[in-house]
N, C-alpha and C. Protein backbone atom coordinates (compact mmCIF):
# COMPACT_ATOMS: atom_id res chain seq x y z
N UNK A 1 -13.72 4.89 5.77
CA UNK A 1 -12.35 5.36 5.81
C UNK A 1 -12.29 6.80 6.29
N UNK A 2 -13.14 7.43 6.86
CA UNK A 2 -13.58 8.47 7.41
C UNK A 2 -13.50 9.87 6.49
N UNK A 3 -14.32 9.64 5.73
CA UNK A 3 -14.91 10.98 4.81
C UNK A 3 -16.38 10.61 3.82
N UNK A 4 -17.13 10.81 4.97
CA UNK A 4 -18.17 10.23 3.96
C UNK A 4 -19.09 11.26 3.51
N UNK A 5 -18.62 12.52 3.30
CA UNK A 5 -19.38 13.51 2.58
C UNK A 5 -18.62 13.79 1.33
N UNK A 6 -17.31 12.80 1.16
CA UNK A 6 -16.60 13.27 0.17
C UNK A 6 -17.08 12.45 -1.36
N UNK A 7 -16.44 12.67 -2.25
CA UNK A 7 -17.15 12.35 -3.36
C UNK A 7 -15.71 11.67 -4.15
N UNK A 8 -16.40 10.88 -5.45
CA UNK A 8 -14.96 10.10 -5.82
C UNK A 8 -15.54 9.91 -7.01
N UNK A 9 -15.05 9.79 -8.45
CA UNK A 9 -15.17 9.39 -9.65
C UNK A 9 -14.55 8.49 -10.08
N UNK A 10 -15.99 7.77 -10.40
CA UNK A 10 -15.24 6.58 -11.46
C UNK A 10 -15.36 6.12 -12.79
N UNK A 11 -14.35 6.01 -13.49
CA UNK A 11 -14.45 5.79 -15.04
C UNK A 11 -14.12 4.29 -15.35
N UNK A 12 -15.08 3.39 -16.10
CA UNK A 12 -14.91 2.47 -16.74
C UNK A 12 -14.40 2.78 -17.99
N UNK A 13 -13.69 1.92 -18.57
CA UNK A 13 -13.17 2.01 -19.95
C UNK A 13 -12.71 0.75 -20.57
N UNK A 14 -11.88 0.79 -21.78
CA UNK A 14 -11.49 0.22 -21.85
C UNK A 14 -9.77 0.41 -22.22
N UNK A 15 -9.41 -0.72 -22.74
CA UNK A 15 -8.16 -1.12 -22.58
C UNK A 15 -7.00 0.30 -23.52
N UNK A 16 -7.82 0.08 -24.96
CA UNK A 16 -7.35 1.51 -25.58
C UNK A 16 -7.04 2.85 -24.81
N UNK A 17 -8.15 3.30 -23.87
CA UNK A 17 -8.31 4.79 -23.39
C UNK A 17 -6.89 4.34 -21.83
N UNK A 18 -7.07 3.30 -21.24
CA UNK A 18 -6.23 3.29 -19.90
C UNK A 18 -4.81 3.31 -20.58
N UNK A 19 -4.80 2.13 -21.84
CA UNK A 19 -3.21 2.74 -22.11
C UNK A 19 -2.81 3.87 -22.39
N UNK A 20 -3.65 5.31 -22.85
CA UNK A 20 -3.52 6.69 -23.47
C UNK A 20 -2.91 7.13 -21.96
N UNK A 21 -3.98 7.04 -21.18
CA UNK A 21 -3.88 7.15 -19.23
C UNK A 21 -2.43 6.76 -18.96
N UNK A 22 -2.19 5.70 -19.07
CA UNK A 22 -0.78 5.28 -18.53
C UNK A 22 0.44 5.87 -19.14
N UNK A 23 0.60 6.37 -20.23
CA UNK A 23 1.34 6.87 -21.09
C UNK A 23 1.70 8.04 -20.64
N UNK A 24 -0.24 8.67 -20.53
CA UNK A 24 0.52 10.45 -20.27
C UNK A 24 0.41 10.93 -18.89
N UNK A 25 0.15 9.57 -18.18
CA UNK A 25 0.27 10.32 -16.79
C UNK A 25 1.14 9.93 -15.99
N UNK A 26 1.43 7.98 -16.48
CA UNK A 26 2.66 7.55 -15.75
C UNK A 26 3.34 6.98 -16.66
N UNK A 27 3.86 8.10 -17.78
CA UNK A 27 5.21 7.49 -18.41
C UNK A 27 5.00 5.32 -18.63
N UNK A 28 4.42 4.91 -18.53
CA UNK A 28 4.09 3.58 -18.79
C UNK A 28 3.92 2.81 -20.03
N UNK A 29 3.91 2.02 -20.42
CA UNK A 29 3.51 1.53 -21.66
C UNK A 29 2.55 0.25 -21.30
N UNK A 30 1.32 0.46 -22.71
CA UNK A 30 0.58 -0.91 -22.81
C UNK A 30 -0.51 -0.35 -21.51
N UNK A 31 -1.81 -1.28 -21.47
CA UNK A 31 -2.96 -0.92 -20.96
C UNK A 31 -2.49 -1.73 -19.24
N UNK A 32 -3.08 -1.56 -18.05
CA UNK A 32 -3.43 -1.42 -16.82
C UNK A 32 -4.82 -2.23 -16.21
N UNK A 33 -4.74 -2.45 -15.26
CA UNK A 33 -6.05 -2.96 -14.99
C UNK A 33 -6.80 -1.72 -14.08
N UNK A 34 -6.23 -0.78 -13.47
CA UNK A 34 -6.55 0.74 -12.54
C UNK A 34 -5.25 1.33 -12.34
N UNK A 35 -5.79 2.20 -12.75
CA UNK A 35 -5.35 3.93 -12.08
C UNK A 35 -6.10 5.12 -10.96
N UNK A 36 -5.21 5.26 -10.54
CA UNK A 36 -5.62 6.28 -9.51
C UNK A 36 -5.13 7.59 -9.65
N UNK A 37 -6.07 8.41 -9.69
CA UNK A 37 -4.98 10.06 -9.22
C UNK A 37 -5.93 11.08 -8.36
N UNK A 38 -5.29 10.98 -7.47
CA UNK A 38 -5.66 11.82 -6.06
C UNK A 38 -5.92 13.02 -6.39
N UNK A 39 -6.45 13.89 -5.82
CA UNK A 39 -6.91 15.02 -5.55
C UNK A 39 -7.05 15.38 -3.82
N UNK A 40 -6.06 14.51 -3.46
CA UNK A 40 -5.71 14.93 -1.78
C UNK A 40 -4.32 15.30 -1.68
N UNK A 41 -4.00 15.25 -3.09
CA UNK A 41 -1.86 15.67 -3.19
C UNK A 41 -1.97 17.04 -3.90
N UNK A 42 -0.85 17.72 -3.61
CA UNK A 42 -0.47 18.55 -4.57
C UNK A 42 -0.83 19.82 -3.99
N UNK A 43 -0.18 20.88 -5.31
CA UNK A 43 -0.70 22.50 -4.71
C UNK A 43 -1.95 22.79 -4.59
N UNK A 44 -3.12 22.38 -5.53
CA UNK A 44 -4.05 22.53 -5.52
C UNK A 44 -5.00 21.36 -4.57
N UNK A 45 -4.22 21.17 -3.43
CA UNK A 45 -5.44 19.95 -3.24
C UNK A 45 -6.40 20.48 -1.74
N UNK A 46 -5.98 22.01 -1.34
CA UNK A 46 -6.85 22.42 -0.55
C UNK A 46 -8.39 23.34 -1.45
N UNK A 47 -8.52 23.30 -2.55
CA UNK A 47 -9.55 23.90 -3.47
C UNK A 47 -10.65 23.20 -2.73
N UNK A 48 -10.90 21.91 -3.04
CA UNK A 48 -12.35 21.48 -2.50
C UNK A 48 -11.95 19.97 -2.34
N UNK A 49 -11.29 20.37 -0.98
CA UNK A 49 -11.22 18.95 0.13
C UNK A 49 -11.89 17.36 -0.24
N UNK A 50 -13.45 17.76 -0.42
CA UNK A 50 -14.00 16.82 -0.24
C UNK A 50 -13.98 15.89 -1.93
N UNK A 51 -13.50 16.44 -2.56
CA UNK A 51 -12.90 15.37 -3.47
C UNK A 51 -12.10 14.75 -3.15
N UNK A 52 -12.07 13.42 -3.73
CA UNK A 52 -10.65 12.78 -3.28
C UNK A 52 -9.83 12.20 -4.22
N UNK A 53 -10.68 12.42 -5.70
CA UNK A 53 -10.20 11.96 -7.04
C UNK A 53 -10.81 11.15 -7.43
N UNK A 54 -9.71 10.23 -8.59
CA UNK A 54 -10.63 9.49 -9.91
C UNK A 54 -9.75 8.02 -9.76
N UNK A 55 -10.78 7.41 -10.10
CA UNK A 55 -10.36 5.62 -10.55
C UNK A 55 -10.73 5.46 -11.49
N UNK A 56 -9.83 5.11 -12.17
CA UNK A 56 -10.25 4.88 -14.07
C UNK A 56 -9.81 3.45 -13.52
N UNK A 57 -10.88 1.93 -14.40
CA UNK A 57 -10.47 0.66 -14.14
C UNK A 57 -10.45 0.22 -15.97
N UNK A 58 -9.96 -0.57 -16.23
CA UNK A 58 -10.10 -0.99 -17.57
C UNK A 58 -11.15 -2.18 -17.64
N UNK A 59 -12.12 -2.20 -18.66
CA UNK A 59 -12.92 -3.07 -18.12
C UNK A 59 -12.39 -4.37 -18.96
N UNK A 60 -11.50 -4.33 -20.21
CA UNK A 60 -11.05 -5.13 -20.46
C UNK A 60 -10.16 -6.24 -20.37
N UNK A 61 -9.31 -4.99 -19.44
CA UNK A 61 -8.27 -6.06 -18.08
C UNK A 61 -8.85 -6.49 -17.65
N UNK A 62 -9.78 -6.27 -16.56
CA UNK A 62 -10.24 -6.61 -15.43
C UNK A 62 -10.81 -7.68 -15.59
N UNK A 63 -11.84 -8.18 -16.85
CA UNK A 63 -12.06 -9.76 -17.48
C UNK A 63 -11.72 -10.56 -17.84
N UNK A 64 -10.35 -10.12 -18.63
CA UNK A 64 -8.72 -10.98 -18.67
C UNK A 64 -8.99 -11.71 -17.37
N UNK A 65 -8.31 -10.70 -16.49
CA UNK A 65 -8.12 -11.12 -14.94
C UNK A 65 -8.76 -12.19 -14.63
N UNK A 66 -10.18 -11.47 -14.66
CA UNK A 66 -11.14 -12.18 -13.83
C UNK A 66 -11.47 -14.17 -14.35
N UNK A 67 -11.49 -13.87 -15.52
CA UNK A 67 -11.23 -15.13 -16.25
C UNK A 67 -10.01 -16.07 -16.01
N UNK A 68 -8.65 -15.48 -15.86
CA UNK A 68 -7.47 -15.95 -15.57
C UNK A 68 -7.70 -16.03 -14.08
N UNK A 69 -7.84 -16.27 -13.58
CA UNK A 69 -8.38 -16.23 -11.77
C UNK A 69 -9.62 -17.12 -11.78
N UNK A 70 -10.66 -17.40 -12.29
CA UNK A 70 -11.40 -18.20 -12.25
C UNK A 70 -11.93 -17.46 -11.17
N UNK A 71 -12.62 -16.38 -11.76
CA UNK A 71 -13.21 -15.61 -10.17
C UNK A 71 -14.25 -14.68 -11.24
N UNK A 72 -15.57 -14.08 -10.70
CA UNK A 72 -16.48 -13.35 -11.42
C UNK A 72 -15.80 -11.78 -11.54
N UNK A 73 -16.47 -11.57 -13.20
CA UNK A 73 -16.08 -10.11 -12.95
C UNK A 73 -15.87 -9.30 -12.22
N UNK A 74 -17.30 -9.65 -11.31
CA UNK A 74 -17.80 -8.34 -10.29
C UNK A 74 -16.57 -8.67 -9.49
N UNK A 75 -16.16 -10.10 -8.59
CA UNK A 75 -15.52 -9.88 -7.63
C UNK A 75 -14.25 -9.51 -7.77
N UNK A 76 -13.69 -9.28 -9.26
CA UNK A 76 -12.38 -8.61 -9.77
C UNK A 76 -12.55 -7.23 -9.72
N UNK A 77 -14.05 -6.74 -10.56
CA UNK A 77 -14.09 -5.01 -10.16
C UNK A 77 -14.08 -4.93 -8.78
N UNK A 78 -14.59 -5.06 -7.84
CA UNK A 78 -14.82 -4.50 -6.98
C UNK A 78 -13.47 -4.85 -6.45
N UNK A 79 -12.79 -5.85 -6.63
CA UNK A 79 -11.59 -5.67 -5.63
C UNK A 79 -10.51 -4.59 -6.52
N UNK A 80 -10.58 -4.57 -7.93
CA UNK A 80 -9.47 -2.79 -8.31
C UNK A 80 -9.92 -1.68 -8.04
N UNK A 81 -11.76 -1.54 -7.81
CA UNK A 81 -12.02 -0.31 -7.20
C UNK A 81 -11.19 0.04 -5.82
N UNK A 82 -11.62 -1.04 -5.07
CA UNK A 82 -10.79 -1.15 -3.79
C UNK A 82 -9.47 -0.72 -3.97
N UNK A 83 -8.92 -1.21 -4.39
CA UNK A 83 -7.54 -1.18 -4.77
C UNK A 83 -7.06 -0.02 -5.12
N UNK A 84 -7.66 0.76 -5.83
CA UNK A 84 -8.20 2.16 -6.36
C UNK A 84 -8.18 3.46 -5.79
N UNK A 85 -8.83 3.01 -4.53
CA UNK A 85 -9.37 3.84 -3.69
C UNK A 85 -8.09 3.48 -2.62
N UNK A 86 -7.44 3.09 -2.46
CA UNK A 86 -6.83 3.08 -1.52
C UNK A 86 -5.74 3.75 -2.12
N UNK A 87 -5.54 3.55 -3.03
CA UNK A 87 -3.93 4.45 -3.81
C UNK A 87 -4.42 5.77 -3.29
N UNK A 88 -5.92 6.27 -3.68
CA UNK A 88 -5.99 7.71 -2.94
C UNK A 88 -5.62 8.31 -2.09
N UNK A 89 -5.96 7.60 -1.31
CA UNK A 89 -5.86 7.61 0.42
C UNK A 89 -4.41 6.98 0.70
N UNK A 90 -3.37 7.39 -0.01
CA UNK A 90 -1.75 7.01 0.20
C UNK A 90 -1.51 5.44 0.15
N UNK A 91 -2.36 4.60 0.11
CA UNK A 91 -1.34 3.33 -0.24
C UNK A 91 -0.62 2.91 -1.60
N UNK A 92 0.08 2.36 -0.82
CA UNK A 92 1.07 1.94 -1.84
C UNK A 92 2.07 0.56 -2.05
N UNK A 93 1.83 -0.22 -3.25
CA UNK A 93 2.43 -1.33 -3.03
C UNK A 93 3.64 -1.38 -4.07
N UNK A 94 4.46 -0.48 -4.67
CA UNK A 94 5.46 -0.76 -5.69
C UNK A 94 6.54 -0.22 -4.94
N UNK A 95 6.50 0.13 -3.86
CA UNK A 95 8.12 1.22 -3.20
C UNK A 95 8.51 -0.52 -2.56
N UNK A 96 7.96 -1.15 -1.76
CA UNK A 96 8.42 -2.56 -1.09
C UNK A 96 8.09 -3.19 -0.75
N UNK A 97 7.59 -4.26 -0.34
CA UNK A 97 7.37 -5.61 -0.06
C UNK A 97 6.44 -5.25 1.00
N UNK A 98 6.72 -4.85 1.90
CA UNK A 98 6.03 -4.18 3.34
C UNK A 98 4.70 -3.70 3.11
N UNK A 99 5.12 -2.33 2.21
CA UNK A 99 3.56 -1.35 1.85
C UNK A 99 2.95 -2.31 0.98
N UNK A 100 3.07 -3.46 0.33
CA UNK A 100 2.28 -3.89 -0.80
C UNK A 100 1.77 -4.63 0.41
N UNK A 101 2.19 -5.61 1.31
CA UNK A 101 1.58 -6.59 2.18
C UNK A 101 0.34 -5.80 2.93
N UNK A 102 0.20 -4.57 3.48
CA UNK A 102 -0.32 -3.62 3.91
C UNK A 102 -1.69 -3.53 3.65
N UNK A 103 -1.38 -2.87 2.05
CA UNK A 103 -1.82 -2.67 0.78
C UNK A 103 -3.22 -4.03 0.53
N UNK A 104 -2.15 -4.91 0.50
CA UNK A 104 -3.15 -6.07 0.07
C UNK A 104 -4.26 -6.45 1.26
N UNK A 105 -3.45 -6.45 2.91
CA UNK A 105 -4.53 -6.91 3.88
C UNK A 105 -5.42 -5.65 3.93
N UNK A 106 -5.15 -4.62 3.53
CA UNK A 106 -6.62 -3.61 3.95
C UNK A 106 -7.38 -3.94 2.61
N UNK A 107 -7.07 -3.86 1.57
CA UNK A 107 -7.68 -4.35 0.47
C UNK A 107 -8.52 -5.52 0.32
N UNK A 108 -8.32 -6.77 0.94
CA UNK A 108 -8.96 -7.94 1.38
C UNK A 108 -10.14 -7.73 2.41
N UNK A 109 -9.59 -6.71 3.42
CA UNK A 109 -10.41 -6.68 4.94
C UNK A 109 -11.61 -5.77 4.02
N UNK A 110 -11.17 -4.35 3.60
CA UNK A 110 -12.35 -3.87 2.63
C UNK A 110 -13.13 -4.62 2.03
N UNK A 111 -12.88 -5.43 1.13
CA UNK A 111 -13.34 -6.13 0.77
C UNK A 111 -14.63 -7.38 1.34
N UNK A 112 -14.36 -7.78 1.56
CA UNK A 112 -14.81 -8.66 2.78
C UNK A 112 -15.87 -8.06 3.64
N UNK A 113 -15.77 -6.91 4.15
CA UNK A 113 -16.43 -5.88 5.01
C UNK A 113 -17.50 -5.35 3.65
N UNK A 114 -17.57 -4.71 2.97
CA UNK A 114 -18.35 -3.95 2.10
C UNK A 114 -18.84 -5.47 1.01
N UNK A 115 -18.56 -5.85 0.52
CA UNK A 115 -18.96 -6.64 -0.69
C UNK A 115 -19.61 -8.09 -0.29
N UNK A 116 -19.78 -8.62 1.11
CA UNK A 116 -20.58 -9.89 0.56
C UNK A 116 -21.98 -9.72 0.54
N UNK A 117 -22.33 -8.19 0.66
CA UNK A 117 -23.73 -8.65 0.37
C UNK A 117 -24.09 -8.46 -1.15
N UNK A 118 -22.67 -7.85 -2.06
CA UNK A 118 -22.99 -7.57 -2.92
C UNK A 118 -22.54 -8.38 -4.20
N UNK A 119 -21.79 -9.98 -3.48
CA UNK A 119 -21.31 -10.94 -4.51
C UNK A 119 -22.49 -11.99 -4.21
C-alpha cells in the first residue's frame, strides 16, 4: 500500500478491554470485533510520519464470528486486521453503501493477495 518502512501496532484483546476502547474513543456501547485509530490524521500527525497507528481486534469477537461463519479463526483475523488497516489508510464503510462496497473489494483483493500462503 506504499509505505513499507512504516510501522503499525497491533493489540489483541479481548472483548472486556475493546468495549472500554469503544466507549472512550467512539462514544459506542458493548464490545467490537476492530478498531482503528490512525496516526496519519490530526494536528499531530506530521511528528513521525512513518507510523500509521494501532489495530486493536477483539479476540473474542473475532471467534464468535469465525464460528458463526463456519470459517477458521485465522481466516477471520486476518481478514479484521485487513479491515483494520485499511480504516488507517482512510477507508471507510459506515458514511454509504458506495465506500463500504469499496471497502469490502480492497479488503477481499488484500486478502487474497497476502494470505493464501498463510491459510
Amino acid at each position: 500500500m506504499g509505505c513499507p518502512d512504516s510501522e503499525l501496532s497491533i493489540l489483541i484483546t479481548d472483548d472486556k478491554h475493546i468495549e472500554e476502547l469503544n466507549r472512550k474513543y467512539l462514544q459506542r456501547t458493548g464490545p467490537t470485533n476492530v478498531i482503528s485509530f490512525s496516526l496519519q490524521e490530526g494536528e499531530f500527525s506530521n511528528i513521525n510520519p512513518e507510523i500509521l497507528g494501532d489495530v486493536v481486534i477483539s479476540y473474542d469477537t473475532a471467534l464468535r464470528e469465525a464460528v458463526q461463519a463456519n470459517m477458521s479463526f485465522d481466516e477471520r483475523f486476518y481478514y479484521l486486521l485487513i479491515h483494520g488497516i485499511l480504516h488507517i489508510f482512510g477507508f471507510d464503510h459506515e458514511n454509504n453503501e458506495h465506500d463500504a462496497e469499496i471497502m469490502e473489494k480492497k479488503t477481499e483483493e488484500l486478502l487474497n493477495k497476502y494470505t493464501n500462503d498463510l491459510l
